[in-house]
Protein backbone atom coordinates (compact mmCIF):
# COMPACT_ATOMS: atom_id res chain seq x y z
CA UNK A 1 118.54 83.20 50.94
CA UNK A 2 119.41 84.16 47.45
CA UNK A 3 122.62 85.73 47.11
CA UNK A 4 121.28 88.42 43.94
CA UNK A 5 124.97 89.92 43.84
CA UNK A 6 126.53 86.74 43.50
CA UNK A 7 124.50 85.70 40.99
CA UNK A 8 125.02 89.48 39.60
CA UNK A 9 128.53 88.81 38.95
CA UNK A 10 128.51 85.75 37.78
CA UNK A 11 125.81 86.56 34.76
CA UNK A 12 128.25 89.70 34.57
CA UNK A 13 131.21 87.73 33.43
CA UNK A 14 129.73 84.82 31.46
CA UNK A 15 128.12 87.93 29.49
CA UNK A 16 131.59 89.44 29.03
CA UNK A 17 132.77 86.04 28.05
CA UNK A 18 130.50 85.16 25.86
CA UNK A 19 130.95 88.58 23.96
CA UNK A 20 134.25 88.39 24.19
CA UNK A 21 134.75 85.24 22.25
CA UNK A 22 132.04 86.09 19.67
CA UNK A 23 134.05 89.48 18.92
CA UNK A 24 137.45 87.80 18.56
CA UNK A 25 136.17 85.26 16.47
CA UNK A 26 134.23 88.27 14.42
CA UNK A 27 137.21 90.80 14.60
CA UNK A 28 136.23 92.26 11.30
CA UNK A 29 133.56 94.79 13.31
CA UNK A 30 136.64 96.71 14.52
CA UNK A 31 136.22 97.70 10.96
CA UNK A 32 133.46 100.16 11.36
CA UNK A 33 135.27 102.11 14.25
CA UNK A 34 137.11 103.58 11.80
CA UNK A 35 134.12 105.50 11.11
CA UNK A 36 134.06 107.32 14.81
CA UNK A 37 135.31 110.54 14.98
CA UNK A 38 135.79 113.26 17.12
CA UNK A 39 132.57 115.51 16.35
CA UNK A 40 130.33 112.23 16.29
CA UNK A 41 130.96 111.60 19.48
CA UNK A 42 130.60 115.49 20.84
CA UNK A 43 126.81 115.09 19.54
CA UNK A 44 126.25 111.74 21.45
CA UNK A 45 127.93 112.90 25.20
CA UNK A 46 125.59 116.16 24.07
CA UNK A 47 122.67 113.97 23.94
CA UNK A 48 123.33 111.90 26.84
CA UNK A 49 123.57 115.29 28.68
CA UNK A 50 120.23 116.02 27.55
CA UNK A 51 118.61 112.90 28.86
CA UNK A 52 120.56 113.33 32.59
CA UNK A 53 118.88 116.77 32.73
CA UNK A 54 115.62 115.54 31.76
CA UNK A 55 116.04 112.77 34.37
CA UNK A 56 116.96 115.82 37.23
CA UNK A 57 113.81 117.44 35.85
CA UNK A 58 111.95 114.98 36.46
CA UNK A 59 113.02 114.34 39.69
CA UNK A 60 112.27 118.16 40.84
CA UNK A 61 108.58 117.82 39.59
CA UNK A 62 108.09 114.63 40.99
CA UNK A 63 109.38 115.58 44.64
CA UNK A 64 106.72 118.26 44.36
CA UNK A 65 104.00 115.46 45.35
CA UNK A 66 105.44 115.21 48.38
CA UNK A 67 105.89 118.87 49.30
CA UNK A 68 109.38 118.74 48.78
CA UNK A 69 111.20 121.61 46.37
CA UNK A 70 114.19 120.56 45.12
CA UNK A 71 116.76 122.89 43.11
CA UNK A 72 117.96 122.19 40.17
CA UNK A 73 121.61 121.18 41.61
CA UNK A 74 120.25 118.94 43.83
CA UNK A 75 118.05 117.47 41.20
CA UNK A 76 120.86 116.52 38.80
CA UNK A 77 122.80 115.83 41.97
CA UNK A 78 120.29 112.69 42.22
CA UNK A 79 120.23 112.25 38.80
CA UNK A 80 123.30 111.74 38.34
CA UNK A 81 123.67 109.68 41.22
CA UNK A 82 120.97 107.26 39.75
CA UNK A 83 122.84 106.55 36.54
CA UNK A 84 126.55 106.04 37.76
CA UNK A 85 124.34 103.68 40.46
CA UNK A 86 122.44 101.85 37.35
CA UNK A 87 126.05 102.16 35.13
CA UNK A 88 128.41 100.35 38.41
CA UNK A 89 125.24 97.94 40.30
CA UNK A 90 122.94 95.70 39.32
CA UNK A 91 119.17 95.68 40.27
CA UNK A 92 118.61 99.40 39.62
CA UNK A 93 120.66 100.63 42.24
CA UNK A 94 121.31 103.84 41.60
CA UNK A 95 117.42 104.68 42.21
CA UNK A 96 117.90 102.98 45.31
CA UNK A 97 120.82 105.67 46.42
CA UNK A 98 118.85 108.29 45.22
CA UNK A 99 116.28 107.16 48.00
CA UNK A 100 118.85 106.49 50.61
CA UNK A 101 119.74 110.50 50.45
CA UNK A 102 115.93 111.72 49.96
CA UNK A 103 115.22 109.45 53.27
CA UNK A 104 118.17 110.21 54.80
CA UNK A 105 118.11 114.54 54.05
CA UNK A 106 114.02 114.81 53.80
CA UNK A 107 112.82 111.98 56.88
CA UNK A 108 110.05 110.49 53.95
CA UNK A 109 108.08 107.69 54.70
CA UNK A 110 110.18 104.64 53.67
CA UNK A 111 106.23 103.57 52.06
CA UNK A 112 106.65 107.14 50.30
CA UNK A 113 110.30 106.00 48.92
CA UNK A 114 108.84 102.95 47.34
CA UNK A 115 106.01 104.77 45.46
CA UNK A 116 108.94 106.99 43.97
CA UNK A 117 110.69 103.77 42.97
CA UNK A 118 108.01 102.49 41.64
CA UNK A 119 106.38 105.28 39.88
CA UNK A 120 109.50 105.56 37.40
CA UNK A 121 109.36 102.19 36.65
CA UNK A 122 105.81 102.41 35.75
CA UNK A 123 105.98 105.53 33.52
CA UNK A 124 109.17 104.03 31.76
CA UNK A 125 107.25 100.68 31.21
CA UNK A 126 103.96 102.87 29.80
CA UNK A 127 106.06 104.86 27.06
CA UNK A 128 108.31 102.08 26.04
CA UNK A 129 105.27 99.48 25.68
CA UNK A 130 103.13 101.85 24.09
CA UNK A 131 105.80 102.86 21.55
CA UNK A 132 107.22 99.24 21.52
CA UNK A 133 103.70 97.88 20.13
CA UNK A 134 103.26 100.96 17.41
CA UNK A 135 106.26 100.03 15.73
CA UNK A 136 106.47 96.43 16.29
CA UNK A 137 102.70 95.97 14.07
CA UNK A 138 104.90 98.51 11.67
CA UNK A 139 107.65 97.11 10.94
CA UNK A 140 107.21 93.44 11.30
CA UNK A 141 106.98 91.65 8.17
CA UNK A 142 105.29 88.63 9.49
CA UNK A 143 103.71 86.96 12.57
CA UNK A 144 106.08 84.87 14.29
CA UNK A 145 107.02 83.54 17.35
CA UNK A 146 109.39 86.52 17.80
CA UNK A 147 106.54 89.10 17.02
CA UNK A 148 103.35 87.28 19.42
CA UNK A 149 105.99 87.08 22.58
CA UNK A 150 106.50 90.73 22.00
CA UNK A 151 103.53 91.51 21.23
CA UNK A 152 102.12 89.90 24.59
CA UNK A 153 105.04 91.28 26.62
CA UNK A 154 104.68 94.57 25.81
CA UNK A 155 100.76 94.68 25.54
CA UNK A 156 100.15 93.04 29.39
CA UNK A 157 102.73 96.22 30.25
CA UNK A 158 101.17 98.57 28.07
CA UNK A 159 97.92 97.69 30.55
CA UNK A 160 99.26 97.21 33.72
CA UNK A 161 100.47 100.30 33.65
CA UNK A 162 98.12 102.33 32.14
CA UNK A 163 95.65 101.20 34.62
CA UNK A 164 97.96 102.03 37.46
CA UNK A 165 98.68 105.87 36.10
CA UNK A 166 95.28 106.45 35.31
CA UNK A 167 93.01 104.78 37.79
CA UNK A 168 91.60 107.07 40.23
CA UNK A 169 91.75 104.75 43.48
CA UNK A 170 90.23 105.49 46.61
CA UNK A 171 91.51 104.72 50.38
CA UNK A 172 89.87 102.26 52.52
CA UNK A 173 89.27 101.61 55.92
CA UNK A 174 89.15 98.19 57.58
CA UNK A 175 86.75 96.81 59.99
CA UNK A 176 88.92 93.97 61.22
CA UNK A 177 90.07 93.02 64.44
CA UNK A 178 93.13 90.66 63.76
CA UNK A 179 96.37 93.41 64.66
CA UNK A 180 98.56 91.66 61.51
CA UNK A 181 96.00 91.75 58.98
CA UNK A 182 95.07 95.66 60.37
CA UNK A 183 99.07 96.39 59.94
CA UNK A 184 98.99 94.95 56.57
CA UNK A 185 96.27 96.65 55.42
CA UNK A 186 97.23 99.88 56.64
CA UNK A 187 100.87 99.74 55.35
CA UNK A 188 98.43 99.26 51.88
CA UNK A 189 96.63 102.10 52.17
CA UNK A 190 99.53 104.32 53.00
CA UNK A 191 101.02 102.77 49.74
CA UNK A 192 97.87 103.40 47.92
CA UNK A 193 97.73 106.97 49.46
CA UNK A 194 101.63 107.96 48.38
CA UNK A 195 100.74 106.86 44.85
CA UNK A 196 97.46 109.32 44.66
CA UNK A 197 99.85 111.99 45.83
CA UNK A 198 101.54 111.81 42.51
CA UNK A 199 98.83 110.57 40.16
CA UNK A 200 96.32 113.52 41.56
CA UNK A 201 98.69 115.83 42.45
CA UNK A 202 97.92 119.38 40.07
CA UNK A 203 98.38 117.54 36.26
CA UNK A 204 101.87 116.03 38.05
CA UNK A 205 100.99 112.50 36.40
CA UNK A 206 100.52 114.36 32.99
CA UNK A 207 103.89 116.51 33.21
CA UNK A 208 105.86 113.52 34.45
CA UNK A 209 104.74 111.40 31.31
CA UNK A 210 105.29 114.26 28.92
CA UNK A 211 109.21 114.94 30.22
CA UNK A 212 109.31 111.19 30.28
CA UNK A 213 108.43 111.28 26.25
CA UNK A 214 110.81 114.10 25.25
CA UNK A 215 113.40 112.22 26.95
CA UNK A 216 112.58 108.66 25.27
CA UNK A 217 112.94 111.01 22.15
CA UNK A 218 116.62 111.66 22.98
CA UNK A 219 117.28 108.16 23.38
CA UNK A 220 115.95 107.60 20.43
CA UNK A 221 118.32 110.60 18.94
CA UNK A 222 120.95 108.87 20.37
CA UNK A 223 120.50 105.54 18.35
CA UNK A 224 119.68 106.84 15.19
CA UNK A 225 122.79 108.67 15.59
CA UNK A 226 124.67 105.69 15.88
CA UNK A 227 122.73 103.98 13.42
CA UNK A 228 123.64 106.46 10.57
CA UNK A 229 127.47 106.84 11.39
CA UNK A 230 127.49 103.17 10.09
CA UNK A 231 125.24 103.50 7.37
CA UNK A 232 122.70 101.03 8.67
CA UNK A 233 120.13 102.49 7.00
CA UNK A 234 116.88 101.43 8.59
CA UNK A 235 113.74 102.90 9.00
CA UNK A 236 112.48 105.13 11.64
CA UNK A 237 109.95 102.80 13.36
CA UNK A 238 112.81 99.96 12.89
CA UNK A 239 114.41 102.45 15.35
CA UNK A 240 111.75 103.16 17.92
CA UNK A 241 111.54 99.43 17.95
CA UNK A 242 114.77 98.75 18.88
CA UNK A 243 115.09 101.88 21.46
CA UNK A 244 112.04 100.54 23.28
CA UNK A 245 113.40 96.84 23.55
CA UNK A 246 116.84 99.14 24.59
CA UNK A 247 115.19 100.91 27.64
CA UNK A 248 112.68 97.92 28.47
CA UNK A 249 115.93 96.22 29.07
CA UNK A 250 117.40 98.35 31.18
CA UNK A 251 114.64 98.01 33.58
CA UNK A 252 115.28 94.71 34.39
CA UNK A 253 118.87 95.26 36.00
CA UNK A 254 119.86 91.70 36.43
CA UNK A 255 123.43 92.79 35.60
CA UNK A 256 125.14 96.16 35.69
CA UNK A 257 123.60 98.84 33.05
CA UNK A 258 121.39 95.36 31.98
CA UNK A 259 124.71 94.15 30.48
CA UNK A 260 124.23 90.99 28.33
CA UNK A 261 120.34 91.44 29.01
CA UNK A 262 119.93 94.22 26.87
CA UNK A 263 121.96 92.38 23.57
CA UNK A 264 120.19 89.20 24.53
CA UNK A 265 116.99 90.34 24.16
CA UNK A 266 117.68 92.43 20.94
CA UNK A 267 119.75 89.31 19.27
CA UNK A 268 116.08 87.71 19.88
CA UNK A 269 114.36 90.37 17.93
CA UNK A 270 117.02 90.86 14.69
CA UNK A 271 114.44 89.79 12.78
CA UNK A 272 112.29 92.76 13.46
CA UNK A 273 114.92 95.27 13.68
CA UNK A 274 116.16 94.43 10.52
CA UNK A 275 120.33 93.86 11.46
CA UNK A 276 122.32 91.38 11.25
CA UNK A 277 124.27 90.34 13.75
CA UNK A 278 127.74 92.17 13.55
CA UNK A 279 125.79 95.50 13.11
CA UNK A 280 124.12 94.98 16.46
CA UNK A 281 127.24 94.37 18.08
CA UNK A 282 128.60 97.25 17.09
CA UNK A 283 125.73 99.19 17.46
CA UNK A 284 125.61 98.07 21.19
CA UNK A 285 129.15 98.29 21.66
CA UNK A 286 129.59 101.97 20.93
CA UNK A 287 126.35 102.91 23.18
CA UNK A 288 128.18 100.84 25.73
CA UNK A 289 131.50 103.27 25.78
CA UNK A 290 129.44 106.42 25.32
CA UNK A 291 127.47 105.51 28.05
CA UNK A 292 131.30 105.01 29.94
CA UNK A 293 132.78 108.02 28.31
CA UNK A 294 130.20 110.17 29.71
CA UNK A 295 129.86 108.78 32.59
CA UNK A 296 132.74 111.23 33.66
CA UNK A 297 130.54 114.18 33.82
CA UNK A 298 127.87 112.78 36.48
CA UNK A 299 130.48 111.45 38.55
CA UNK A 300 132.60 114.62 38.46
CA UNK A 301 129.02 116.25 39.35
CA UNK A 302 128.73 113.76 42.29
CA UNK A 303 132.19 114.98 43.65
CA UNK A 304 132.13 118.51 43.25
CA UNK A 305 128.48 118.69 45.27
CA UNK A 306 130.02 116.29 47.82
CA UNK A 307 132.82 118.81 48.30
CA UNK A 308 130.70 121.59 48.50
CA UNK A 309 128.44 120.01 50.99
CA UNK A 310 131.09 119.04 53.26
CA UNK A 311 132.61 122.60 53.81
């Protein structure tokens, strides 16, 4: 059996390495920090505060499928659980703990657990392919390798998931006999039924894609931000680009917060985005210790409702 954390690690550190050595030998970035300063960085823990509350939004509409009504403490209480989980584990954990306390505090169906699991995935991959593909026919200047592997990555995406947000599917019974092949097929249809319950459930698919959208605008916020305390003075839809390949990263959680991942797959595209290569560093390395810095106020969140729910 494949030992996922081990391997975790492992791609963890020969990341960090690698970075490492290519920021020793490229010291001269440390340049551009001098450009930080106090207020800049009050905007970007205000943004990232913004996104967290959109995420515990989220979660209280989406529990609503399920005929469970969430406030909005414990909302952000999951929320915030999910990204110091994503920031700390690898493989998207942190949604995983946010299921481990809806399963253990609410008794769903563990079938019911995965269809919340998945359905974030899904919406995330929908937005970020859809805007991915707008701005990478935008701003590309020509049709190379770099552009067609995008383009085919985040057009299959763009389909598969529109397909599974907007189909209207329909349960099934079976007619055989055989008891695995019955328990499969049921264990389907209970899958298939827990996603209908959020994809037909009173315009729920519609508000859960919107919120999603505002908050994909506040990541985007958050680079241009970045981008202008620098000066790298790119365009808008050179932006979006690079915010979708950002949060497409993050979704595949090889490593911890998709470090390494995320820079990999952007050093691939610096064609399209339009920096060179010490920009993106620093670019990446200041979302990196935001992303740290504020991850104070979600885990100070986590310990105060812990506290309060053990009196």
């Amino acid at each position: 059996m494949i030992d996922y954390k081990k391997y975790s690690i492992l791609l963890t550190v020969f990341f960090l390495i690698l970075g490492g050595f290519y920021i020793y030998n490229n010291s001269q970035i440390f340049d551009y920090f001098e450009l930080l300063n106090f207020k800049i960085i009050i905007y970007l823990l205000v943004v990232k505060f913004i996104t967290l509350f959109l995420n515990a939004l989220f979660n209280k509409d989406l529990m609503k499928a399920f005929e469970i009504d969430l406030n909005i403490n414990e909302s952000f209480y999951l929320a915030s659980m999910t990204y110091i989980g994503n920031l700390l584990l690898p493989g998207r954990l942190g949604g995983s703990l946010r299921l481990v306390y809806l399963k253990k505090k609410y008794n769903l169906q563990s079938i019911y657990l995965l269809n919340i699991f998945i359905y974030f995935f899904v919406v995330s991959i929908f937005i970020n392919a859809f805007f991915g593909t707008l701005s990478l026919f935008l701003v590309a200047d020509s049709y190379n390798l770099n552009f067609f592997i995008w383009l085919i990555i985040f057009s299959f995406s763009f389909g598969v998931s529109f397909y599974l947000l907007f189909t209207k599917f329909k349960l099934n019974k079976t007619n055989t006999n055989i008891n695995l092949m019955k328990k499969l097929y049921n264990i389907f249809e209970t899958a298939k039924e827990g996603w209908m319950k959020i994809t037909e459930y009173k315009n729920l698919n519609r508000r859960l894609i919107i919120l999603y959208v505002i908050n994909y605008f506040f990541f985007f916020v958050e680079i241009m931000l970045i981008f202008n305390i620098f000066s790298f003075a790119k365009g808008l839809l050179n932006i979006i680009f690079y915010n979708s390949i950002s949060v497409f990263s993050n979704l595949i959680g090889l490593t911890p917060g998709a470090i390494g991942i995320k820079e990999s797959l952007l050093i691939f595209s610096l064609d399209i985005i339009s920096l060179d290569l010490n920009q993106l560093f620093v670019v990446a390395i200041v979302e990196r210790l935001i992303a740290i810095l504020f991850a104070l106020i979600p885990f100070l969140y986590l310990f105060l409702f812990n506290k309060k729910q053990n009196k």
